[in-house]
C-alpha atoms as a PDB file:
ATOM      1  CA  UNK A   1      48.850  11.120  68.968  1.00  0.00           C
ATOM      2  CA  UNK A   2      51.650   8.759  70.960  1.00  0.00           C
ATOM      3  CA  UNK A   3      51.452   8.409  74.734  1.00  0.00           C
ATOM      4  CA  UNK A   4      54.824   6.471  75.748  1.00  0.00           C
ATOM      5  CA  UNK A   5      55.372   4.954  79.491  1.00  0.00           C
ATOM      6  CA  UNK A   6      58.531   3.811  80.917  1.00  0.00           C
ATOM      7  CA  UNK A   7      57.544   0.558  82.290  1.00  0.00           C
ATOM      8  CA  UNK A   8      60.225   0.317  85.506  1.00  0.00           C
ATOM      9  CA  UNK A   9      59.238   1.713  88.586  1.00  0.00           C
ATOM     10  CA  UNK A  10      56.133   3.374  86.262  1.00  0.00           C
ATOM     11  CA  UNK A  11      54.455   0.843  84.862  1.00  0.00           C
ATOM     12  CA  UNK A  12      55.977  -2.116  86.772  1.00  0.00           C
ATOM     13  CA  UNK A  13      56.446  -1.532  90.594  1.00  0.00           C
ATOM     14  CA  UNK A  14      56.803  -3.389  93.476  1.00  0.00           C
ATOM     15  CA  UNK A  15      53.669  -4.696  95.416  1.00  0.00           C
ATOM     16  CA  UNK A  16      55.173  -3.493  98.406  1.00  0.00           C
ATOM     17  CA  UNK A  17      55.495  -0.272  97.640  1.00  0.00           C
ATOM     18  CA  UNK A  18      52.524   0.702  95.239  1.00  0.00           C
ATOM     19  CA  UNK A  19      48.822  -0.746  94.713  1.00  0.00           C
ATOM     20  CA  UNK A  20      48.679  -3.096  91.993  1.00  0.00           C
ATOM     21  CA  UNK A  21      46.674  -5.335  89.282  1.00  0.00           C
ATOM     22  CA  UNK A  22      45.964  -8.869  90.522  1.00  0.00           C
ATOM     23  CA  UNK A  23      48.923 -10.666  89.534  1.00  0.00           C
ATOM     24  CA  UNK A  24      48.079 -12.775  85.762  1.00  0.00           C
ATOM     25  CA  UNK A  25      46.526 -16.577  86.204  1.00  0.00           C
ATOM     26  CA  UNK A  26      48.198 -19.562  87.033  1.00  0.00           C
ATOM     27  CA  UNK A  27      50.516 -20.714  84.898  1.00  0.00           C
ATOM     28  CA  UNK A  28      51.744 -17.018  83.851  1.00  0.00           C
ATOM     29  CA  UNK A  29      51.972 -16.061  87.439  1.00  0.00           C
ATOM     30  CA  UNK A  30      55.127 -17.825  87.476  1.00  0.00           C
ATOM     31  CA  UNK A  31      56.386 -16.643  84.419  1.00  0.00           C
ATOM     32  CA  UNK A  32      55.598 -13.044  84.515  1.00  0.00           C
ATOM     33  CA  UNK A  33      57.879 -11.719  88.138  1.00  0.00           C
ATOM     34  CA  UNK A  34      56.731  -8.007  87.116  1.00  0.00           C
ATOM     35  CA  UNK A  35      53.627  -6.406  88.636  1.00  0.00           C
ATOM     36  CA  UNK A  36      51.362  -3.863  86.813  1.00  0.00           C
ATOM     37  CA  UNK A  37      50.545  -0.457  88.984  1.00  0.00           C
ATOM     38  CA  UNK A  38      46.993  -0.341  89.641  1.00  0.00           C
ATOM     39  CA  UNK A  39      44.851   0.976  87.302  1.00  0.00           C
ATOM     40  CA  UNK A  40      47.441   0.280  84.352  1.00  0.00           C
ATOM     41  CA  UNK A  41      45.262  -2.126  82.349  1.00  0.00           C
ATOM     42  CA  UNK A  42      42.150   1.013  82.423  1.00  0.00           C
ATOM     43  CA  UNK A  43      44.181   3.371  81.400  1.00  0.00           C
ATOM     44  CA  UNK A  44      45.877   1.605  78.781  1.00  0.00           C
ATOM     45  CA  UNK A  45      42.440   0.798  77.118  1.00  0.00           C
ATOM     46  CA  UNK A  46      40.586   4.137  77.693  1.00  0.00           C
ATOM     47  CA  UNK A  47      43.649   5.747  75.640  1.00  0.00           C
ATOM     48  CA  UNK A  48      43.496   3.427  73.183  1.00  0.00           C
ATOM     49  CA  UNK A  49      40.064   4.085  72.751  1.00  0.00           C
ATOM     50  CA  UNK A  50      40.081   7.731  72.825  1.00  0.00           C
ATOM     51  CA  UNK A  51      42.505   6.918  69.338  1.00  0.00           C
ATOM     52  CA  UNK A  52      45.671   7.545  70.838  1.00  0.00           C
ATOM     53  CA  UNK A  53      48.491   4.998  70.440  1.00  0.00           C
ATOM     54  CA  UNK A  54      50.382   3.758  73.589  1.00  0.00           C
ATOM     55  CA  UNK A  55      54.086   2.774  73.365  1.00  0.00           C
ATOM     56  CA  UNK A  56      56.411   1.241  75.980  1.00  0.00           C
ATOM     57  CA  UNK A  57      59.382   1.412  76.409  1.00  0.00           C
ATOM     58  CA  UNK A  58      62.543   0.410  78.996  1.00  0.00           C
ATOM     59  CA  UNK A  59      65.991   0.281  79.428  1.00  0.00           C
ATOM     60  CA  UNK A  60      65.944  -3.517  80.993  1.00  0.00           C
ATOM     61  CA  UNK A  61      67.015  -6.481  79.051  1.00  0.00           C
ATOM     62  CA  UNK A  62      63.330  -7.812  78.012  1.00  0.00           C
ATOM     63  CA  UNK A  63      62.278  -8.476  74.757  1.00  0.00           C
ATOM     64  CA  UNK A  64      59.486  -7.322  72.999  1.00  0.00           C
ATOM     65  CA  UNK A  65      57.691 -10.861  72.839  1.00  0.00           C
ATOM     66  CA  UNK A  66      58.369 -11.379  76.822  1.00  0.00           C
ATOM     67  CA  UNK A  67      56.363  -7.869  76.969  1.00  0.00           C
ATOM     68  CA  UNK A  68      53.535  -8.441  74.687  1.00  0.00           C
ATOM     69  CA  UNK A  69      52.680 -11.953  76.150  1.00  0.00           C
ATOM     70  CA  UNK A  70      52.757 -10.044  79.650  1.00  0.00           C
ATOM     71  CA  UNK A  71      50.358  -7.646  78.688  1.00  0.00           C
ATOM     72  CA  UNK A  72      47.944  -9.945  76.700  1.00  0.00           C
ATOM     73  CA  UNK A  73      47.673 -11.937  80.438  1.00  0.00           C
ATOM     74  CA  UNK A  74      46.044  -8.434  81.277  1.00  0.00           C
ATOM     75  CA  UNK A  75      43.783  -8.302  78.014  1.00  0.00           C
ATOM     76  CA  UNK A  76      46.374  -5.210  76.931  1.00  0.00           C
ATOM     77  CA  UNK A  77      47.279  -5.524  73.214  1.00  0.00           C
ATOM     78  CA  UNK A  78      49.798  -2.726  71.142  1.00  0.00           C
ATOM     79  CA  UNK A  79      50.010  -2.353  67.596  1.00  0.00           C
END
């Protein structure tokens, strides 16, 4: 089974709005401007372990490498 997530204003939000993950280690803090919702990363990985494939998706103008290097800061890998 597929779980997909939007990632604006679902999976990325703004710090001053929502709770979020601590933002990725120096140097790719100033790379990576977009901050993950709390609790992101955990769910991520317990549906990945419970077999079910995640997808992403969004309608911004980021590429696919910009998004898997952003999620690999938070230990967050998709097939």
């Amino acid at each position: 089974m597929r779980v997909s997530f939007d990632l604006d204003d679902v999976l990325f939000v703004s710090p001053d709005r929502f709770e979020t993950e601590p933002p990725p280690h120096a140097p790719f803090d100033l790379i990576f401007k977009e901050r993950l919702r709390k609790g992101t990363v955990d769910l991520i990985h317990t549906l990945q372990n419970d077999g079910f494939e995640v997808w992403v998706y969004t309608s911004a103008f980021r590429s696919e490498r910009y998004i898997r290097r952003l999620f690999r800061c938070y230990g967050v890998r998709f097939d």
